[in-house]
Protein backbone atom coordinates (compact mmCIF):
# COMPACT_ATOMS: atom_id res chain seq x y z
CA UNK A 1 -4.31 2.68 -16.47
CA UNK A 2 -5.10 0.38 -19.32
CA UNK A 3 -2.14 -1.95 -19.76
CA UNK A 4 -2.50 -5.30 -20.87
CA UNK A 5 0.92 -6.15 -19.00
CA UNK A 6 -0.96 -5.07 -15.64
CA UNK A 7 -2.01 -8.11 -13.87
CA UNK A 8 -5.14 -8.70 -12.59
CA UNK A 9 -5.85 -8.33 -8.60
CA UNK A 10 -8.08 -8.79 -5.71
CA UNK A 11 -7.84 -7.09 -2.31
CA UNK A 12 -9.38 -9.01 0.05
CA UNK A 13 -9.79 -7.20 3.83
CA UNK A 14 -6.92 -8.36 5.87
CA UNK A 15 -7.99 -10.80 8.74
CA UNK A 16 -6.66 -12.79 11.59
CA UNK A 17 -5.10 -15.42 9.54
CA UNK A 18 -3.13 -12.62 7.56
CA UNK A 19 -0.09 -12.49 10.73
CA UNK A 20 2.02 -14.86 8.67
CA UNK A 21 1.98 -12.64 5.24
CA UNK A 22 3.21 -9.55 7.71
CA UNK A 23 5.78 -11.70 9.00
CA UNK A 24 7.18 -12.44 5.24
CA UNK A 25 6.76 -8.87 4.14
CA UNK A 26 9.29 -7.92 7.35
CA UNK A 27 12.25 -9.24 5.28
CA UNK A 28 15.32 -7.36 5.50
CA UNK A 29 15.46 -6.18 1.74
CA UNK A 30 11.67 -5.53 1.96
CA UNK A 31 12.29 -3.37 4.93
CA UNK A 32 15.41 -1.17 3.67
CA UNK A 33 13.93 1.94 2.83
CA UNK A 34 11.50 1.55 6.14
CA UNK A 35 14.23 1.47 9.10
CA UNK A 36 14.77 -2.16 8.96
CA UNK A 37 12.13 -5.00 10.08
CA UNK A 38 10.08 -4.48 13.26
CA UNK A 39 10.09 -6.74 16.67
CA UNK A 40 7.76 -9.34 16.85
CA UNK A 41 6.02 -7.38 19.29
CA UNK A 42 6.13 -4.39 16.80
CA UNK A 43 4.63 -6.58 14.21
CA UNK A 44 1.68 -8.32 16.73
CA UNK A 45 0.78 -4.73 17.36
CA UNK A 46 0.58 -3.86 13.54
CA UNK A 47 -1.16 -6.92 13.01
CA UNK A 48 -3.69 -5.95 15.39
CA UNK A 49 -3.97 -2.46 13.55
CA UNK A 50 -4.08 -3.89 10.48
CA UNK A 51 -7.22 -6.59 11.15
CA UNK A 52 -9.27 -3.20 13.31
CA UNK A 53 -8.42 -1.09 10.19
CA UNK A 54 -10.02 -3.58 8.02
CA UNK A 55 -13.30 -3.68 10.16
CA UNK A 56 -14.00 -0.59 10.74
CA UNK A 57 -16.27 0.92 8.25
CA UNK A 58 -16.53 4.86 8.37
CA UNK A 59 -14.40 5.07 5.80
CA UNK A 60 -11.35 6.24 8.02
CA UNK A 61 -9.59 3.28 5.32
CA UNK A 62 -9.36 -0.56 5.08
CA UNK A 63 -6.01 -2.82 4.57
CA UNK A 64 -5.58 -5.70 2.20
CA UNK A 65 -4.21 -9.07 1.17
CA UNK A 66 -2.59 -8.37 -2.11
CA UNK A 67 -3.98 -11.83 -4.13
CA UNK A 68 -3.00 -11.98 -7.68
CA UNK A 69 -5.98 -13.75 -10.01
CA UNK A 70 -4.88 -17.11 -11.55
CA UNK A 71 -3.66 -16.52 -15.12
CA UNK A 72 -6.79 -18.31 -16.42
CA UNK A 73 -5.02 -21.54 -17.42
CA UNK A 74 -6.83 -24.74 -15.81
CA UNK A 75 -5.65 -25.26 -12.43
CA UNK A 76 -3.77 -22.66 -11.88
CA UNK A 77 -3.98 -20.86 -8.53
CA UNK A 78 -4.84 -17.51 -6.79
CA UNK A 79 -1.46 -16.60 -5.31
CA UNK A 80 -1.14 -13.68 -2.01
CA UNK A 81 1.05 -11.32 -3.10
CA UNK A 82 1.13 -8.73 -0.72
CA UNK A 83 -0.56 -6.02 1.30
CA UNK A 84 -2.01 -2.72 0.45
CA UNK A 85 -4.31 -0.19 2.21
CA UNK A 86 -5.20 3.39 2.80
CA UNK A 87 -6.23 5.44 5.68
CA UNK A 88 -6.86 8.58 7.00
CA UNK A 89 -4.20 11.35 8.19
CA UNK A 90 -4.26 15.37 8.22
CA UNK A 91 -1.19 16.27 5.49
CA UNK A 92 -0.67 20.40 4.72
CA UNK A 93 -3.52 21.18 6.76
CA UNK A 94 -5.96 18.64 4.49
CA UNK A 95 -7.35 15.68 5.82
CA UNK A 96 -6.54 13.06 3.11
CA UNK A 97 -5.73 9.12 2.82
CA UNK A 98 -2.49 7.82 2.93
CA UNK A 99 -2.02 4.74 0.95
CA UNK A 100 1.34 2.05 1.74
CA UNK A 101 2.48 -1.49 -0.19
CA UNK A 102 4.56 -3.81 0.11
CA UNK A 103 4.89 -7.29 -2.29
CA UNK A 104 6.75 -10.31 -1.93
CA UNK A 105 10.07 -10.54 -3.91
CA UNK A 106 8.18 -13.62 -5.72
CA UNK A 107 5.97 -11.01 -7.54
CA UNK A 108 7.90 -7.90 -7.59
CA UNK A 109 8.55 -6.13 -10.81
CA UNK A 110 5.12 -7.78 -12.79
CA UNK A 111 2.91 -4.67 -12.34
CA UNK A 112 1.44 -6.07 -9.42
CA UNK A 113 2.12 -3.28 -6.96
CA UNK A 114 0.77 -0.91 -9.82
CA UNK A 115 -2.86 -2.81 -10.46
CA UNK A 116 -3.14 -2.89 -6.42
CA UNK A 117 -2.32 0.95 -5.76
CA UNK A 118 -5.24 1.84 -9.05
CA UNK A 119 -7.51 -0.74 -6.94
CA UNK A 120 -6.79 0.88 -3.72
CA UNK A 121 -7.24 4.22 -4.90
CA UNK A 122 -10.85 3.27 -6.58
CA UNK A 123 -11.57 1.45 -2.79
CA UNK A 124 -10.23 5.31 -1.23
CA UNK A 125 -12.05 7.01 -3.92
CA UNK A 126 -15.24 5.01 -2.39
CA UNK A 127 -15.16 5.64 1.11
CA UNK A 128 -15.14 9.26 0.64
CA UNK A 129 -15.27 11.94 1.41
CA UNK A 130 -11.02 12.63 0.97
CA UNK A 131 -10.64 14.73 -1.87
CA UNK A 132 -6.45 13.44 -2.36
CA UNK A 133 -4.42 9.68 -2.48
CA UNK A 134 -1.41 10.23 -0.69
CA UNK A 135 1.77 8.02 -0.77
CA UNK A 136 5.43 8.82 0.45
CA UNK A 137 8.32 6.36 -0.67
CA UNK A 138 11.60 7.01 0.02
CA UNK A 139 13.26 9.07 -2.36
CA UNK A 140 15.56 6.18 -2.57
CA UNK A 141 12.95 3.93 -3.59
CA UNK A 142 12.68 3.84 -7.52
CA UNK A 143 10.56 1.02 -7.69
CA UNK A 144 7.82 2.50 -5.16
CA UNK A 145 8.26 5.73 -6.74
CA UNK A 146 7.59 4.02 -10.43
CA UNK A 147 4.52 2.43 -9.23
CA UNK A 148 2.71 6.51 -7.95
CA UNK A 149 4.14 7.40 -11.15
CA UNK A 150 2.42 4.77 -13.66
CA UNK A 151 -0.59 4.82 -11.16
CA UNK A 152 -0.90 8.38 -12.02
CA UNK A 153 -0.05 10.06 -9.02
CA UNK A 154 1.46 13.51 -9.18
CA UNK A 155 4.81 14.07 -7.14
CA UNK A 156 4.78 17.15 -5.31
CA UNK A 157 8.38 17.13 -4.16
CA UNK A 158 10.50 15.53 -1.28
CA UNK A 159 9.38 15.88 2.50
CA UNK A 160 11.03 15.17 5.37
CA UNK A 161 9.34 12.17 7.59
CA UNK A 162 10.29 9.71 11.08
CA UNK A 163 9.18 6.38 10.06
CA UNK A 164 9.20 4.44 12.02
CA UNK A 165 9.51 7.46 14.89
CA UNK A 166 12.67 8.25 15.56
CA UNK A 167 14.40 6.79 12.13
CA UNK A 168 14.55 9.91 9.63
CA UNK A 169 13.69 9.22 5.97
CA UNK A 170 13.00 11.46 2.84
CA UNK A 171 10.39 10.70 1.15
CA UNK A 172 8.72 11.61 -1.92
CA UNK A 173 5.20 13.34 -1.39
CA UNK A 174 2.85 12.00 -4.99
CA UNK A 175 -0.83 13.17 -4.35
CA UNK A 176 -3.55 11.39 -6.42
CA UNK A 177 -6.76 13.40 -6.69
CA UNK A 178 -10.15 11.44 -5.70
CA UNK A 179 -11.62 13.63 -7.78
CA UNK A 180 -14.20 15.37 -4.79
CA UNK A 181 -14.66 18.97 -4.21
């Protein structure tokens, strides 16, 4: 996607000091479409997922801070917008990567999920050997939805999901191909 409204993005490999950006992204109206926010415990044991996902290095996937470049002007700063990752699942029989975003309310609505989902997706499209991208927003969700659509996903219809177990949610299923046999 060549847009010059897209901002420009780094992932950098979650870590350790990363606990506190999970704790912001567990908002209430960042959680709505996601069963609600978790427990602190809940969120100490994704935390820990998170930081093993980003060190292991088969290619199973990675997480990410979300950090938005500085708009070039003097002085002005690299700002953490987020999180953003992708890792392995078996969907329809296929074993694929799943990919999952969230950004702060700060930085919603300026591309930013978009340019991290095409970075992701080039970081998936690396660690092989996955032929599809998958990502499953709630139906509900029009803004996650926009973002597989202008990252050129293609939606392959509504599924039924638990997430987290035991809270039902329909979801959209949009597939991005990897481009691999």
């Amino acid at each position: 996607m060549d847009d010059d409204r897209t901002p420009a993005v780094r992932l950098e490999p979650w870590s350790e000091g990363d606990a506190g950006l999970l704790r912001a992204l567990n908002a209430p109206e960042l959680t709505t479409h996601l069963g609600g926010p978790e427990s602190e415990e809940a969120l100490a044991r994704r935390h820990r997922r998170y930081v093993d996902l980003s060190a292991d290095r088969t290619g199973a996937g990675r997480m990410f801070r979300i950090v938005l470049l500085s708009s070039g002007a003097p002085g002005a700063p690299e700002e953490t917008a987020g999180s953003i990752g992708f890792w392995a699942r078996e969907w329809a029989g296929e074993q694929v990567h799943e990919t999952g975003w969230a950004v702060l309310p700060a930085f919603q609505g300026r591309g930013v999920a978009t340019a991290a989902t095409l970075a992701v997706a080039e970081r998936a499209r690396a660690a092989g050997p996955r032929r599809h991208l998958h990502a499953f927003p709630s139906v509900d969700h029009r803004a996650s939805n926009a973002v597989c659509r202008r990252a050129g996903f293609e939606l392959l219809g509504p599924q039924d999901f638990e997430y987290p177990p035991g809270h039902p949610i329909r979801c959209n299923d949009w597939r991005l191909d990897l481009g691999r046999p």
